[in-house]
PDB file of N, CA and C in Angstrom:
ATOM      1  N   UNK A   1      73.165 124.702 109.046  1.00  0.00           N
ATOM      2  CA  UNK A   1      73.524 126.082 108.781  1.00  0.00           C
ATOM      3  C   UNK A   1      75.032 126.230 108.898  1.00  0.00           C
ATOM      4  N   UNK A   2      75.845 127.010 108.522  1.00  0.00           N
ATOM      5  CA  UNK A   2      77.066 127.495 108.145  1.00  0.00           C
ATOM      6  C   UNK A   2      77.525 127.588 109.786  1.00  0.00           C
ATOM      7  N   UNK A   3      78.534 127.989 109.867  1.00  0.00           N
ATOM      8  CA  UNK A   3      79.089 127.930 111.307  1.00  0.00           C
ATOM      9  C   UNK A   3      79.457 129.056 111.225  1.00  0.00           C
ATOM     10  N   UNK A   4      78.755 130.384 111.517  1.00  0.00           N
ATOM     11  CA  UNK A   4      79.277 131.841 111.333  1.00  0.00           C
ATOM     12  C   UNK A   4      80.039 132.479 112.646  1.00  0.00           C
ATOM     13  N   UNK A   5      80.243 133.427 112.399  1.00  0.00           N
ATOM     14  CA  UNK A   5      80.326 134.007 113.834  1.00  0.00           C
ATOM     15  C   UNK A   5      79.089 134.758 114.101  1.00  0.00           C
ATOM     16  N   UNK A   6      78.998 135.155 115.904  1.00  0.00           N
ATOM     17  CA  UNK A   6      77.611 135.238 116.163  1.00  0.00           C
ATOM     18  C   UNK A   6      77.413 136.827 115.489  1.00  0.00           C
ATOM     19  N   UNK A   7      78.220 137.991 115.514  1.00  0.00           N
ATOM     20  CA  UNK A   7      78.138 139.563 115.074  1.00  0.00           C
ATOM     21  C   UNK A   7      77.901 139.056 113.519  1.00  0.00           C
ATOM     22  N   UNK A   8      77.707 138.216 113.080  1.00  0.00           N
ATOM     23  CA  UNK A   8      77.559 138.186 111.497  1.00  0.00           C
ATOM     24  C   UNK A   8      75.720 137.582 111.607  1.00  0.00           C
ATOM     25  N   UNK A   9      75.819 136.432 112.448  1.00  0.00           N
ATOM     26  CA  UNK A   9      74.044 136.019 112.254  1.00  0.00           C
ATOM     27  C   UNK A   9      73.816 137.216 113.214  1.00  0.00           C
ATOM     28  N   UNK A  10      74.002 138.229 113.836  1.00  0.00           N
ATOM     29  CA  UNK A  10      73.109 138.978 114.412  1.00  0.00           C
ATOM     30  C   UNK A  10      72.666 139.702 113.750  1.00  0.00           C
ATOM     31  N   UNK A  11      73.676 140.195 112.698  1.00  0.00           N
ATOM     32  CA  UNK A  11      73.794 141.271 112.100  1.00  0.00           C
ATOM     33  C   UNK A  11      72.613 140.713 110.837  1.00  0.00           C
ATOM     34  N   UNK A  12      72.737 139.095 110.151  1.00  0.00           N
ATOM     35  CA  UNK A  12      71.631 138.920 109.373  1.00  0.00           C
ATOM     36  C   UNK A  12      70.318 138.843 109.824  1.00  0.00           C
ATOM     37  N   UNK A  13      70.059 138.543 111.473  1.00  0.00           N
ATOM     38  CA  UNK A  13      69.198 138.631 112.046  1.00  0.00           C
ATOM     39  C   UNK A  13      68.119 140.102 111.801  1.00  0.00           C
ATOM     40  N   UNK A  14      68.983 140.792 112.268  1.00  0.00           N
ATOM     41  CA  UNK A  14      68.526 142.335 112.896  1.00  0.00           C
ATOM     42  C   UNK A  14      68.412 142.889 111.388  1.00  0.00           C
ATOM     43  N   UNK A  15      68.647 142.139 110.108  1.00  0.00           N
ATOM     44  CA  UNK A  15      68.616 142.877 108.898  1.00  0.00           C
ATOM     45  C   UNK A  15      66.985 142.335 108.476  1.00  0.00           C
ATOM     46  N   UNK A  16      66.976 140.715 108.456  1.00  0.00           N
ATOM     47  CA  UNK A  16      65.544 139.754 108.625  1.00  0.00           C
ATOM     48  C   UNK A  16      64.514 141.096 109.280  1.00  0.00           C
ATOM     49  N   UNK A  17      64.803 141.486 110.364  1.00  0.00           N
ATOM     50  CA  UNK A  17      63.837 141.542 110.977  1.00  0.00           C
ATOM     51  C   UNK A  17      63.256 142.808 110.498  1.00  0.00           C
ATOM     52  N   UNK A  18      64.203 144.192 109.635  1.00  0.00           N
ATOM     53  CA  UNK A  18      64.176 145.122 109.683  1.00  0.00           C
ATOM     54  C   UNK A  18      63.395 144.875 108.270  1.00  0.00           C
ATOM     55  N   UNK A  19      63.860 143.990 107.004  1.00  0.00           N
ATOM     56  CA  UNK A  19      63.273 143.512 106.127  1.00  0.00           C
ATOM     57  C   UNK A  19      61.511 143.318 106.708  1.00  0.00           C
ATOM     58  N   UNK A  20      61.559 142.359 107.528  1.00  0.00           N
ATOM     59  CA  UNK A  20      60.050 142.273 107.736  1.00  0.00           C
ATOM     60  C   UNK A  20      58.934 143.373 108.167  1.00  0.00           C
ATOM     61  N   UNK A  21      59.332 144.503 108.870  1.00  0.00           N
ATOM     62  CA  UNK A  21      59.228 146.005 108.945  1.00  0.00           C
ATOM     63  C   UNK A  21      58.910 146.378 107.913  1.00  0.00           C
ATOM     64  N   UNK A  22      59.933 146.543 106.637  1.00  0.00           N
ATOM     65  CA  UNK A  22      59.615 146.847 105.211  1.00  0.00           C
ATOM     66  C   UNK A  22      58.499 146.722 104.146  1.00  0.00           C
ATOM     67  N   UNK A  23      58.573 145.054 104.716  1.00  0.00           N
ATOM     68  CA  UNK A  23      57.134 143.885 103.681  1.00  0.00           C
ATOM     69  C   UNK A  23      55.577 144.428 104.455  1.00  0.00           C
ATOM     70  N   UNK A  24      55.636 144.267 105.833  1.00  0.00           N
ATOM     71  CA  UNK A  24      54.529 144.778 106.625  1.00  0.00           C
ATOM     72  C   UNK A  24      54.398 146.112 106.114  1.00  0.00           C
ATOM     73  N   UNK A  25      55.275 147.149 105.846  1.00  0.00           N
ATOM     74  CA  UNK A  25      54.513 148.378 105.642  1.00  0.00           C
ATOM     75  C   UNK A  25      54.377 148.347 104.268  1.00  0.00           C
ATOM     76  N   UNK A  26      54.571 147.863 103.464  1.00  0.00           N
ATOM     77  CA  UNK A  26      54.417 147.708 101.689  1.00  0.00           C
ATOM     78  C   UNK A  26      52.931 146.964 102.198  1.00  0.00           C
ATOM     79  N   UNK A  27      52.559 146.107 102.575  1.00  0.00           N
ATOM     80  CA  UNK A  27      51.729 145.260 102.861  1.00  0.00           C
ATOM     81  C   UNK A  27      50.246 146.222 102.706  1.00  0.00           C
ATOM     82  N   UNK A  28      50.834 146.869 103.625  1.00  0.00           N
ATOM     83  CA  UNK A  28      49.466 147.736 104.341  1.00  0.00           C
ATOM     84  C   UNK A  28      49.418 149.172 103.377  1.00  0.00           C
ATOM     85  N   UNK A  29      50.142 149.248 102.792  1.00  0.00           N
ATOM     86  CA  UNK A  29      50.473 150.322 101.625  1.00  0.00           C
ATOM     87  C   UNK A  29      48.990 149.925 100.663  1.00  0.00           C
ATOM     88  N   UNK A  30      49.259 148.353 100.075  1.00  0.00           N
ATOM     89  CA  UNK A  30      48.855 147.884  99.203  1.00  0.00           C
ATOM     90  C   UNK A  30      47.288 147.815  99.527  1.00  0.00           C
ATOM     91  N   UNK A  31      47.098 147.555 101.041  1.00  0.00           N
ATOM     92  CA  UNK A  31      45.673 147.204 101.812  1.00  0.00           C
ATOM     93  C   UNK A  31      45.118 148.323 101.133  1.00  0.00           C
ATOM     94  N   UNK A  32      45.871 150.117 101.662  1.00  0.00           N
ATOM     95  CA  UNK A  32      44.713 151.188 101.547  1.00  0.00           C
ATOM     96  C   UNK A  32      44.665 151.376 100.327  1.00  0.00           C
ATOM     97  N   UNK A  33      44.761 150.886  99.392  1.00  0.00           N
ATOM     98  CA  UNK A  33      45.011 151.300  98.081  1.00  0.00           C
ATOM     99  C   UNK A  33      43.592 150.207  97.401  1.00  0.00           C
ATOM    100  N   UNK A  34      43.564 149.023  97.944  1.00  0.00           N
ATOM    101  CA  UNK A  34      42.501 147.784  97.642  1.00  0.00           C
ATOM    102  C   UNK A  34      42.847 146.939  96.975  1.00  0.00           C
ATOM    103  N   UNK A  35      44.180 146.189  96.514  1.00  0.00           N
ATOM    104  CA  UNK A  35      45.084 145.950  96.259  1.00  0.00           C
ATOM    105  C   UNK A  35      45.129 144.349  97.425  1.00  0.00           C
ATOM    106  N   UNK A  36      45.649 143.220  96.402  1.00  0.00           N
ATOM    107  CA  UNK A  36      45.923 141.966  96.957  1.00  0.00           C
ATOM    108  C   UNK A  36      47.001 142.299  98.202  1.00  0.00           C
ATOM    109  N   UNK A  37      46.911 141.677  98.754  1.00  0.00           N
ATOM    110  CA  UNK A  37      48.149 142.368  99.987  1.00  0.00           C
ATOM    111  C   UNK A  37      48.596 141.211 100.895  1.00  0.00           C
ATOM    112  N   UNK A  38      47.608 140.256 101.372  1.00  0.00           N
ATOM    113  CA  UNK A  38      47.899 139.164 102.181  1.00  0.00           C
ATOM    114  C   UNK A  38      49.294 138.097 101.545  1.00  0.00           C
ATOM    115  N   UNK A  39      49.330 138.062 100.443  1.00  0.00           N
ATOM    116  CA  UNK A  39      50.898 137.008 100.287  1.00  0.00           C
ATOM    117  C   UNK A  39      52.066 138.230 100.888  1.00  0.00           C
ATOM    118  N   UNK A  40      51.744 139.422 100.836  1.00  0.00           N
ATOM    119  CA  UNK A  40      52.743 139.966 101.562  1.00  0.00           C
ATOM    120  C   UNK A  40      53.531 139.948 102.638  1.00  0.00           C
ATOM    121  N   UNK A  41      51.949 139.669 103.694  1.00  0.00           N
ATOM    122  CA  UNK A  41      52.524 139.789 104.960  1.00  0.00           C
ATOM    123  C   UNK A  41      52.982 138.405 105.409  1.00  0.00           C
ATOM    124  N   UNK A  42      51.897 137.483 104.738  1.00  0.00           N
ATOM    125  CA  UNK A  42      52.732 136.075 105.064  1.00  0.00           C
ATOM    126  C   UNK A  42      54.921 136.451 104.535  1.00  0.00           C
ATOM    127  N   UNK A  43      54.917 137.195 103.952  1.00  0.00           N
ATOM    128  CA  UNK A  43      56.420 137.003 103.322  1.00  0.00           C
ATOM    129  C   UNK A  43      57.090 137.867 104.331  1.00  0.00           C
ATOM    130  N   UNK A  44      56.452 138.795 105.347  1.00  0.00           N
ATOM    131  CA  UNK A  44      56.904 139.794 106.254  1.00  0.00           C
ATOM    132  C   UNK A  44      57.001 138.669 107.372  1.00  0.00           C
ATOM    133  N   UNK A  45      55.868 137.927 107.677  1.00  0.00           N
ATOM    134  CA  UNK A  45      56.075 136.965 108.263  1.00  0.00           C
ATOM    135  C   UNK A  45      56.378 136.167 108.673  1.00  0.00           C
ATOM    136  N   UNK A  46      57.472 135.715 107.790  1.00  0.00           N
ATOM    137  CA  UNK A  46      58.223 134.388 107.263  1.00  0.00           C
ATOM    138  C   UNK A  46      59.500 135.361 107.715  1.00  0.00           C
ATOM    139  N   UNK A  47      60.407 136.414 107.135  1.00  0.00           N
ATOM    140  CA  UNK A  47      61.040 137.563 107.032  1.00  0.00           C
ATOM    141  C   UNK A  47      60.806 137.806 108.785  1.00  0.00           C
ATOM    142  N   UNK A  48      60.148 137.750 109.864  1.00  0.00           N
ATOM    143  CA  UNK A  48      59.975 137.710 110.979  1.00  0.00           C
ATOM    144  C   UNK A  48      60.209 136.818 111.512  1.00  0.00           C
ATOM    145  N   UNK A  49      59.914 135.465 111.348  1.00  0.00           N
ATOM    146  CA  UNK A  49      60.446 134.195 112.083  1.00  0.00           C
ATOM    147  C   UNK A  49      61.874 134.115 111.813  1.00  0.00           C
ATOM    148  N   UNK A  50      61.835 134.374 110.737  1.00  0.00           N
ATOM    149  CA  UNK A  50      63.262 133.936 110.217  1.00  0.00           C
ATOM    150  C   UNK A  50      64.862 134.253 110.789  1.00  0.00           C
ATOM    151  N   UNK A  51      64.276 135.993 111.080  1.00  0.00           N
ATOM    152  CA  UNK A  51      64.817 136.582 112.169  1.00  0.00           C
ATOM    153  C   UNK A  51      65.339 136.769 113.239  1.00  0.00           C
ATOM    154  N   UNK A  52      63.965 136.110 113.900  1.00  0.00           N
ATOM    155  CA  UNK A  52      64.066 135.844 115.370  1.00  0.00           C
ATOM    156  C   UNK A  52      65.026 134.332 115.629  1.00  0.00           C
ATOM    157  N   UNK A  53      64.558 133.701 114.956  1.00  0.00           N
ATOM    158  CA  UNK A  53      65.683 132.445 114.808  1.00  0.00           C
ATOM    159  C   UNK A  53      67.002 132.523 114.936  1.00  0.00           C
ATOM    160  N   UNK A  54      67.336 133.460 113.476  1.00  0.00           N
ATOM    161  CA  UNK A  54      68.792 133.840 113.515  1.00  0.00           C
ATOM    162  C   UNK A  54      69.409 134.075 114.770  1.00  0.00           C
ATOM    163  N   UNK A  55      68.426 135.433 115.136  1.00  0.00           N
ATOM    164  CA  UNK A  55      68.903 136.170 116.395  1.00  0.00           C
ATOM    165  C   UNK A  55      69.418 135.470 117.522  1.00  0.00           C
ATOM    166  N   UNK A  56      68.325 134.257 118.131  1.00  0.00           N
ATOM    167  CA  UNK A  56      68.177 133.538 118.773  1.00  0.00           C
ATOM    168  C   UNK A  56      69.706 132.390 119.100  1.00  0.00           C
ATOM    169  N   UNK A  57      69.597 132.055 117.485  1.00  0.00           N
ATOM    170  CA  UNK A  57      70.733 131.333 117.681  1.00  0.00           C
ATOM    171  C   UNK A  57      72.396 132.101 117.481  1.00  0.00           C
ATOM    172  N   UNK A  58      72.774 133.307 117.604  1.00  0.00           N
ATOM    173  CA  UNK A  58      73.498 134.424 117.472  1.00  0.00           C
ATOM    174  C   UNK A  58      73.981 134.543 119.727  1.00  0.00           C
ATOM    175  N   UNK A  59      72.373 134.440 119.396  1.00  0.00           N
ATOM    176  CA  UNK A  59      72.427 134.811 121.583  1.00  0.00           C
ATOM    177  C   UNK A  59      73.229 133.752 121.838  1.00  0.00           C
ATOM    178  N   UNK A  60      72.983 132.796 121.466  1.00  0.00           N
ATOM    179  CA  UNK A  60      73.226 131.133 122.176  1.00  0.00           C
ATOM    180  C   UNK A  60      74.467 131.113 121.677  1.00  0.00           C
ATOM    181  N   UNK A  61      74.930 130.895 120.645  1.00  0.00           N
ATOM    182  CA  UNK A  61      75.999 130.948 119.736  1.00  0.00           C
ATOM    183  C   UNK A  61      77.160 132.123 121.050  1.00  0.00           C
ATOM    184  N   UNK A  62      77.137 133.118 121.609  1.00  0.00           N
ATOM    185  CA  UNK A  62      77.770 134.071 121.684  1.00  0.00           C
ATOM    186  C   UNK A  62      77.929 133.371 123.533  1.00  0.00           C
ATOM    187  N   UNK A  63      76.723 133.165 123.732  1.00  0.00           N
ATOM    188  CA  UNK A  63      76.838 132.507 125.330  1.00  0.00           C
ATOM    189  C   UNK A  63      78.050 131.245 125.518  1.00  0.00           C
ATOM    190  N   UNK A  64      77.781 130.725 124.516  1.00  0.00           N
ATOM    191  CA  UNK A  64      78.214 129.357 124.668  1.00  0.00           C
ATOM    192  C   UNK A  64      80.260 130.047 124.810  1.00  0.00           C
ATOM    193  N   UNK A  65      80.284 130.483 123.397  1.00  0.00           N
ATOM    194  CA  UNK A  65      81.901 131.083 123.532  1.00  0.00           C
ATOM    195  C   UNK A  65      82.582 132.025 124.657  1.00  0.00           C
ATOM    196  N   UNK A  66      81.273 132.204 125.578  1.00  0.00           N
ATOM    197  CA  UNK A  66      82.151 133.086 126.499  1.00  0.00           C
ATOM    198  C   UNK A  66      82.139 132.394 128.062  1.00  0.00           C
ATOM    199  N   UNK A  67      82.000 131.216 127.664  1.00  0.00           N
ATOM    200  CA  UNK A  67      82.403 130.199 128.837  1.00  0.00           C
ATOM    201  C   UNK A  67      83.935 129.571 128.629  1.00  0.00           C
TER     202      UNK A  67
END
């Protein structure tokens, strides 16, 4: 991965995650309607890990520089 600064992967983090918020409620949009819906949430899902990762490595990333 790119060598960012950490306010930039947080910031793609906390966007991931807000994205996956989005897909989950389109998701369930699609459920009450009767409508295919499950590749959705796997993609909200994915859009959720993906996230937390970022985030994760944003924390660590930010710890490490303030030693």
């Amino acid at each position: 991965m790119m060598n960012l600064e950490w306010r930039i992967l947080l910031t793609i983090g906390i966007g991931m995650l807000i994205g996956s918020g989005v897909a989950f409620y389109w998701g369930y949009q699609l459920k009450t309607v009767g409508d295919s819906f499950s590749h959705i949430w796997i993609l909200a899902l994915g859009f959720a890990w993906v996230g937390s990762d970022v985030i994760q490595k944003a924390i660590t990333k930010r710890s490490n520089n303030s030693k």
